[in-house]
Every structure is written in C-alpha cells, then in structure tokens.
Protein backbone atom coordinates (compact mmCIF):
# COMPACT_ATOMS: atom_id res chain seq x y z
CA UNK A 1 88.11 111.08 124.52
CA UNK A 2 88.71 108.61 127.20
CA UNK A 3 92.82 109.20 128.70
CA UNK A 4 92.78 105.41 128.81
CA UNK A 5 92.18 104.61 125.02
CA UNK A 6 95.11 103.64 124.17
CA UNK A 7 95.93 101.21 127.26
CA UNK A 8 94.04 98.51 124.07
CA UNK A 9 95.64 97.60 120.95
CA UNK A 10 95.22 100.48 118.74
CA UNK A 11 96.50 100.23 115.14
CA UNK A 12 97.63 104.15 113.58
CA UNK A 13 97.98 104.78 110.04
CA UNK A 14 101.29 104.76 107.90
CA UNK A 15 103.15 107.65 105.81
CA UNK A 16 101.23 110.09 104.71
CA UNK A 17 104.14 112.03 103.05
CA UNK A 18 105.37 108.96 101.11
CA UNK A 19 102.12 107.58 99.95
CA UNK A 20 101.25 110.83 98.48
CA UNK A 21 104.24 110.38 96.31
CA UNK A 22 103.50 107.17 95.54
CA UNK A 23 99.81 107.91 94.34
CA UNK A 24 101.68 111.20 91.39
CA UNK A 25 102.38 114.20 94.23
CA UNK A 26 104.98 116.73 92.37
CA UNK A 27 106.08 118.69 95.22
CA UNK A 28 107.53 121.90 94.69
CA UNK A 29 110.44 122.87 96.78
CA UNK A 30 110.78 121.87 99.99
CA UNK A 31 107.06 122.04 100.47
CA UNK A 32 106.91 118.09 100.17
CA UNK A 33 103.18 116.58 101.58
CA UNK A 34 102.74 120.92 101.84
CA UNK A 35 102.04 120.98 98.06
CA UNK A 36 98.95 118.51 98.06
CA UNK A 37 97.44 120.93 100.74
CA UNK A 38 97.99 124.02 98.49
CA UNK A 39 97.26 122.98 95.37
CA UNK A 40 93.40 121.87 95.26
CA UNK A 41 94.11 119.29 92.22
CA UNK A 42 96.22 117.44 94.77
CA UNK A 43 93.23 117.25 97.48
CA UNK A 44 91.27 113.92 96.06
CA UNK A 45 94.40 112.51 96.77
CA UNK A 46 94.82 113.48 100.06
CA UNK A 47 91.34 111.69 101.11
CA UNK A 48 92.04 108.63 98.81
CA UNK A 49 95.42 108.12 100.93
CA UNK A 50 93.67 108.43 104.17
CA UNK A 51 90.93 106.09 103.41
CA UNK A 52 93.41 103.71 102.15
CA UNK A 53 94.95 103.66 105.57
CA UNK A 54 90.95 103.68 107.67
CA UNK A 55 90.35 100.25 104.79
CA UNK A 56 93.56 98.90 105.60
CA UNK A 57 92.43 98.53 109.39
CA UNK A 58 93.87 102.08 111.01
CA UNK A 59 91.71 102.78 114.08
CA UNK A 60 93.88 106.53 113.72
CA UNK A 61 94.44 108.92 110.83
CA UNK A 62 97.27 111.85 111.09
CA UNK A 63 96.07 114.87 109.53
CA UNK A 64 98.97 115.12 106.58
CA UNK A 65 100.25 118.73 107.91
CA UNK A 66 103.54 117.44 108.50
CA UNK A 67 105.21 119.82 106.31
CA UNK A 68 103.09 122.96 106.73
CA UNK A 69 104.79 124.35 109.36
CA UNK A 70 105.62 127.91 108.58
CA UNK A 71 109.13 127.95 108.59
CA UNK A 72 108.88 125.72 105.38
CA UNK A 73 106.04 128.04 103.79
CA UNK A 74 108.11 131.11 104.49
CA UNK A 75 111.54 129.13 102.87
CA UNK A 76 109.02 128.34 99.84
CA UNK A 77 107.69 132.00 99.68
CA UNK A 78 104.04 130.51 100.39
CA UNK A 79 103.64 131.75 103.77
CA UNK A 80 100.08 132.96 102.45
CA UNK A 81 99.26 129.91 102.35
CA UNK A 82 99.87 128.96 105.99
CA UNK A 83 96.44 129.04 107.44
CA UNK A 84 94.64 127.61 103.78
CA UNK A 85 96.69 124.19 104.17
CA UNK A 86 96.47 123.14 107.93
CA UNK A 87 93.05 123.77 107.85
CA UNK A 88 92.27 122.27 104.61
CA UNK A 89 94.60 119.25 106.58
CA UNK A 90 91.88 118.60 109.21
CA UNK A 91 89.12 119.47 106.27
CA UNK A 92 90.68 116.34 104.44
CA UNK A 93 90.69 114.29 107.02
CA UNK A 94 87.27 114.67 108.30
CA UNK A 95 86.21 114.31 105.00
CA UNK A 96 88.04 110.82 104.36
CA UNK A 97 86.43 109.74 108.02
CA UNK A 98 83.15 110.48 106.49
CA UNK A 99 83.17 108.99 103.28
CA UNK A 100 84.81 105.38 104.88
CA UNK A 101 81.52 105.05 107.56
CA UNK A 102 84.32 104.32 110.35
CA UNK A 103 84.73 105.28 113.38
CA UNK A 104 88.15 106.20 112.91
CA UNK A 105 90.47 109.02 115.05
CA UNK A 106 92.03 111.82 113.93
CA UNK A 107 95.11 113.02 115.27
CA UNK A 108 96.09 116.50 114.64
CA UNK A 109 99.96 116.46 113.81
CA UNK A 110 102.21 119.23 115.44
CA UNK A 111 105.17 118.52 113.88
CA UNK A 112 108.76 119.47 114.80
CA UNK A 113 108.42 123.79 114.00
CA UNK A 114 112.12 123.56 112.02
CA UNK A 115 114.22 120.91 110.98
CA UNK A 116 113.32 116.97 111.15
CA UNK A 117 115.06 115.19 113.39
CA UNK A 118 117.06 117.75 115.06
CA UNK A 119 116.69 120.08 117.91
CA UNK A 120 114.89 123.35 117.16
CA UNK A 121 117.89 126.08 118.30
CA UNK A 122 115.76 129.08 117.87
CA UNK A 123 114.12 131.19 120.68
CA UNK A 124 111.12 129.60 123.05
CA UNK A 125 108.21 131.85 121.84
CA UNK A 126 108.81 131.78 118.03
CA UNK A 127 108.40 127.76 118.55
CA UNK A 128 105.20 128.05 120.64
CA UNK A 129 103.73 130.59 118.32
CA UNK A 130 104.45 127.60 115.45
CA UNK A 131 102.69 125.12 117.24
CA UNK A 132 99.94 127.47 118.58
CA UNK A 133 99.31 128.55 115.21
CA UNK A 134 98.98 124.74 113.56
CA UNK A 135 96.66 123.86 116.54
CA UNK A 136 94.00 126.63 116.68
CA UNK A 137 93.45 125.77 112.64
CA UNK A 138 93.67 121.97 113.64
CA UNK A 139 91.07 121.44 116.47
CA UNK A 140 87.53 122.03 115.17
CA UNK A 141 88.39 118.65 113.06
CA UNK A 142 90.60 116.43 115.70
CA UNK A 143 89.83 113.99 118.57
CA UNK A 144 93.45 114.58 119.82
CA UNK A 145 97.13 116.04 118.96
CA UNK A 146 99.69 114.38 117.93
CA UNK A 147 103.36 115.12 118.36
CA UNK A 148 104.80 114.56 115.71
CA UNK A 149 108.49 113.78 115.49
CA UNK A 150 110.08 115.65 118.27
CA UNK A 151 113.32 115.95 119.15
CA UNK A 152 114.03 117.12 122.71
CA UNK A 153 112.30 118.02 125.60
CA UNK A 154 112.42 121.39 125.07
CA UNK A 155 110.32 121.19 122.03
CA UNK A 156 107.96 118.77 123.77
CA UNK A 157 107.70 121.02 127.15
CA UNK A 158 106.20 123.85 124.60
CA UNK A 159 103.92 122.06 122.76
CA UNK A 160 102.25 120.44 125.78
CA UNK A 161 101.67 123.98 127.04
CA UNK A 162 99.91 124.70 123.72
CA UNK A 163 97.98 121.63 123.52
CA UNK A 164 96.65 122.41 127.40
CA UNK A 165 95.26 125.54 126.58
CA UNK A 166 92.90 123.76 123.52
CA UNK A 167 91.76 120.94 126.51
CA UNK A 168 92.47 117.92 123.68
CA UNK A 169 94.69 114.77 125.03
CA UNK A 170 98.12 114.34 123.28
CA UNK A 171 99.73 111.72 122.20
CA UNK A 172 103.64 112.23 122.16
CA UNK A 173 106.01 111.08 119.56
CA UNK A 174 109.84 111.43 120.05
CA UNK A 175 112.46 110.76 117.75
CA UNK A 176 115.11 107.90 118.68
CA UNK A 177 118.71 107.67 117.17
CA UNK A 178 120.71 104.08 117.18
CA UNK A 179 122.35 105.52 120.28
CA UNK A 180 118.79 105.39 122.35
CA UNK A 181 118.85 108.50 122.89
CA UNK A 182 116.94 111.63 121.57
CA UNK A 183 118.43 114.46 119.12
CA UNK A 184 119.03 116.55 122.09
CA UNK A 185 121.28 113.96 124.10
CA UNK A 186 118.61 113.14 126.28
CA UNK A 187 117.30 109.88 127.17
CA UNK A 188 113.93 108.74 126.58
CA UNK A 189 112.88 108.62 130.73
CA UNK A 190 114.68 112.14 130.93
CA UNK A 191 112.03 113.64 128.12
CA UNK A 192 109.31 111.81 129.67
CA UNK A 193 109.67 112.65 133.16
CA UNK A 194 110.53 116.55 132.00
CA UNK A 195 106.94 116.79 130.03
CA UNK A 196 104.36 114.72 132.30
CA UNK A 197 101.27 115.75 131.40
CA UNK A 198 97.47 115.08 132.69
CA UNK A 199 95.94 114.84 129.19
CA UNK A 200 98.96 112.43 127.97
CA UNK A 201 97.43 109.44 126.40
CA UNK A 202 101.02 107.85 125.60
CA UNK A 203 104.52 108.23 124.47
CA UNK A 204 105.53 106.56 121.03
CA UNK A 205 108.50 106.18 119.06
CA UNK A 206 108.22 108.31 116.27
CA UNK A 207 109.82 107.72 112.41
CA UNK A 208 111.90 105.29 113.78
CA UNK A 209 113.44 101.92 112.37
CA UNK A 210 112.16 98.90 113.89
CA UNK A 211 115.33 97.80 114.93
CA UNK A 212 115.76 101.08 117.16
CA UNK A 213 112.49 100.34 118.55
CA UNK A 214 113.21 97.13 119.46
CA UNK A 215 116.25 98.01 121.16
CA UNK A 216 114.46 100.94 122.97
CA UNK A 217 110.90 98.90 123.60
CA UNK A 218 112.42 97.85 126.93
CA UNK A 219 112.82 101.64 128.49
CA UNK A 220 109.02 102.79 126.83
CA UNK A 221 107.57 99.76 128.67
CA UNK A 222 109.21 101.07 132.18
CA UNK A 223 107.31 104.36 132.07
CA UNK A 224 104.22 102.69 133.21
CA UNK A 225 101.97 104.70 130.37
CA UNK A 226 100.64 103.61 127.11
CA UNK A 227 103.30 103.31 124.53
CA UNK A 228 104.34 101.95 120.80
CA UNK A 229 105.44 103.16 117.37
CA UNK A 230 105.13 104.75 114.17
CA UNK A 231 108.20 102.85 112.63
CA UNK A 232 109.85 103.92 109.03
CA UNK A 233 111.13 101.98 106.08
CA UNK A 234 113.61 104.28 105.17
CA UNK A 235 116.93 102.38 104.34
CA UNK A 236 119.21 104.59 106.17
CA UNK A 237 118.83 103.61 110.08
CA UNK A 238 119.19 107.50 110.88
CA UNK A 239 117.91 109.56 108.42
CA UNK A 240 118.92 112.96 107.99
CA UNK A 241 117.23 116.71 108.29
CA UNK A 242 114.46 117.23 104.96
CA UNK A 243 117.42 120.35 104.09
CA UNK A 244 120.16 118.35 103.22
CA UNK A 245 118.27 116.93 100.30
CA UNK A 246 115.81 119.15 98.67
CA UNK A 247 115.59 123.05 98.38
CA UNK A 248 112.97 125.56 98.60
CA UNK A 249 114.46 126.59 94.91
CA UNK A 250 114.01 123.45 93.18
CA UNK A 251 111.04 123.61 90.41
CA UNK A 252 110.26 120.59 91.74
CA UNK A 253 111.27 118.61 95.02
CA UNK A 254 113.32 115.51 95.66
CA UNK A 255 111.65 112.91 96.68
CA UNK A 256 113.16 111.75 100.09
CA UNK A 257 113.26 108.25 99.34
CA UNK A 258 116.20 109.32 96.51
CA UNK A 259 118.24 110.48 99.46
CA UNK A 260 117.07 107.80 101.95
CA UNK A 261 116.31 105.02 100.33
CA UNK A 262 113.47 102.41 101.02
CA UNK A 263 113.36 98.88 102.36
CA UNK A 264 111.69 97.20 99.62
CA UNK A 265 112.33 93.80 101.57
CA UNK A 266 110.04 94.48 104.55
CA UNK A 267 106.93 93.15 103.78
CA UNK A 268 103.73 93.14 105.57
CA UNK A 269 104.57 90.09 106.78
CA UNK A 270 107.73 91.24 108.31
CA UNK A 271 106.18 93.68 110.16
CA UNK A 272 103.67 91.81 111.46
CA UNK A 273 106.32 89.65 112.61
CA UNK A 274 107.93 93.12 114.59
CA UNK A 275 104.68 94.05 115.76
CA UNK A 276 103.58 90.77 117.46
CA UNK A 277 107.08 90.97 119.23
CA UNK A 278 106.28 94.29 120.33
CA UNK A 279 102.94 93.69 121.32
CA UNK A 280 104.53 91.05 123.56
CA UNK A 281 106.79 93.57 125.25
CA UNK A 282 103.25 95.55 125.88
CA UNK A 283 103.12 97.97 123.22
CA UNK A 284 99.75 98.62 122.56
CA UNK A 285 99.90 101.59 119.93
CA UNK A 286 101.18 100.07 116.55
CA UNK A 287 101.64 102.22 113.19
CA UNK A 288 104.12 103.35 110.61
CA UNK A 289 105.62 106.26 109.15
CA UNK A 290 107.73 107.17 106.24
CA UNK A 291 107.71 104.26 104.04
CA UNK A 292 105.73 102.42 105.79
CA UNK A 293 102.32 101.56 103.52
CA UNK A 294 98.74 100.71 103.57
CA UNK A 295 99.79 96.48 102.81
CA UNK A 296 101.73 96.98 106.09
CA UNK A 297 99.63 98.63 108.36
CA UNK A 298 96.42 95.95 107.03
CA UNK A 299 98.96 93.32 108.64
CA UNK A 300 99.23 94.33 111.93
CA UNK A 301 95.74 95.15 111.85
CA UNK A 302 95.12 91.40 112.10
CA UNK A 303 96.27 92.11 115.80
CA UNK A 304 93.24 94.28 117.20
C-alpha cells in the first residue's frame, strides 16, 4: 500500500461498536462489540454492519476488535476466547469486502490495551505483548493498522514498534480532550514528533467531537502529513473510561449511549457541513466513530 494514499480524500467508516447495538447486539459484561465476535449468532451482523458502511461510500473498514483486547476478556473470564475473536475480526471483515465487490481497505484496529481514553499506567512490555498479540491474529486479513484511540505517546511509541516488525503502514489515531491536549498532558505536535515513523500514512483525531476537532484542525494541518478524523456523536464532549459505566458482572452490558448520550440532532447534513469545513483546512481523511452512522458517513462521501 502506497505511504501516500491518504494525501486524497479518503472517506473511513463510522462506529462499529454502536451500530452493532443498533442492529439487536446484547453484550454481556463489559465485553461490548467483544460479544458479536464470540458468539457466532452475532457474526451475520458483524458483516451486515460493515457492508452498510463499504454501501454508504467508506473507501476504509475497521476491523470491529475494539473491545477484544485481553484485559477486557480476562475482566469477563473469556480470555479463551482471545485469539477466536480478533481473528474472526479480520475473518468478518474480509468477508464483508468480498461480498460488497469493492475495493474497500481494511484497517486492523489496535486499540488502547486498558482503559478508553486514558493513559495505560501499567508496565511497557505487558502493553506491547497486548498489541503484539491483536496484530499477529490481525494481519493475514489487513491492508494496514490502525491505532485506535490512543492516549499518550507512550502507548503510541509501543505500538509503532509492533506494527514495524509486521512491515504494514499505520495510520495513527489519538484521543483529544476540550483542552487540546492528549490524556497524558501532552500536546498533539509533542506525540507526533515523539512517534515519527517511516510507514506512517497519517495522524487522525480519534472518537472525538467535531467541535474539538475543529478547534484542534489548525495544529494537525501544521505537521505537514496526512491528517483528519473519526469524530463521535456522543452527547458528552469528553466521554468517560468504558469502566465507569458497565461491569464485567452485569448479565448483560450497558449500552454506552445510556451513560453518554447521543446527538440525535446531527444529521448527515450537519456533518457534511463539518466535513467540507475540514476538508477546507486540508483534512483529507474523513470518518466517524461512536455514534456516528452509515446516513452520516454516505454524506461526506459526496466529497470523494
């Protein structure tokens, strides 16, 4: 895959986790999107949300591994079940890529190895072992990796050493709070600078609400490298770590949008109307994330 892909309009698919919801997913636990990986009734669902993003006008699809990180499986005493769901992740999405006849991309999500949206305190190697492990079951069905949510550039600084050692480009996505910064106090230049990279294909903001973005669009645009969004809906402006509202000893799991809350105002329409703004600050890499749905990403697909 060509370093320079995404220097063109590229249009990335929306929230996985959400729309699986939204099409019947019962989660158990805190297993959220993890539970449609496990349990094969859920899998037919899986495909039918990806291909609703790939007919909606998504050049990329994020394998929906989001939540199989093992820390979760091991809270959710599933930890069997570890390899089984982030391969059957990339299975799902190859599959979906095949049925639609498109020549779609699929990123291969290495998600934050704790908590969301907060700084991973625990030792170096029990991190890169997390990402490692996601990546070797990933990779046989990927055209690149995808970071997915990260907080710091700690986090980001081991994951780029996995993804070298696979010889896949990355695309980096780092978490923004209203204060510009990152989770770990750092600015988005500081991360940046701290994790260049030869295979990076761009840096995006990642589960983010549009307003952040559009008050941090300015400082992505400096870096000189490809850069854009996967924006969220949620109705809180910062949302909060998956822990504080769902627990690996629930029958079944809260749904975040309970805790969170969605926009049900922001129509396609709107976020067209973000995304051409965007696009005129030079982002070229335009998606969604929680929240955000199939009706919004076949908006800005208008833009390609």
């Amino acid at each position: 895959m060509d370093i320079g892909h995404f220097k063109k309009t590229r249009i990335l698919d929306g929230g996985m986790g959400q729309e699986l919801f939204a099409k019947g997913l019962k989660a158990k636990g805190s297993l959220w999107s993890a539970t449609a990986l496990i349990e094969k009734k859920y899998h037919q669902l899986v495909i039918d949300a990806h291909l609703d993003f790939i007919r909606s006008g998504a050049d990329v699809i994020v394998t929906s591994n989001f939540a199989s990180r093992r820390v979760k499986m091991i809270q959710n005493k599933v930890e069997e079940h570890f390899n089984y769901a982030n391969e059957k992740a990339g299975e799902l999405a190859a599959k979906a890529k095949e049925i639609s006849k498109k020549n779609v991309l699929i990123a291969g999500s290495l998600p934050a190895q704790n908590d969301t949206y907060v700084l991973d305190p625990r030792d170096k190697s029990i991190i890169e072992k997390g990402f490692y492990d996601q990546a070797k079951l990933l990779k046989p069905f990927i055209n690149f990796f995808y970071l997915d949510v990260l907080s710091g550039s700690k986090e980001c600084e081991i994951a780029l050493n996995v993804t070298d050692k696979f010889n896949l480009p990355v695309l980096i996505g780092l978490h923004i709070k209203k204060n510009g910064r990152l989770p770990s106090g750092e600015s988005i230049t500081e991360v940046v600078n701290k994790c260049k990279n030869k295979n990076c294909l761009g840096i995006i903001a990642a589960c983010v609400s549009p307003e952040i973005i559009e008050n941090t669009i300015d400082e992505m645009k400096d870096l000189k490298i490809p850069f854009g969004y996967k924006a969220n809906l949620w109705k809180v402006e910062e949302p909060v770590p998956i822990h504080k509202f769902t627990s690996p000893a629930d029958k079944i799991g809260t749904n975040p949008v309970e805790t969170m809350g969605t926009r049900d105002n922001y129509t396609g329409l709107k976020f067209l109307d973000f995304s051409k703004k965007m696009m005129h600050k030079g982002a070229t890499i335009l998606g969604g994330c929680c929240e955000t749905k199939p009706l919004h990403i076949k908006e800005i697909a208008k833009l390609k």
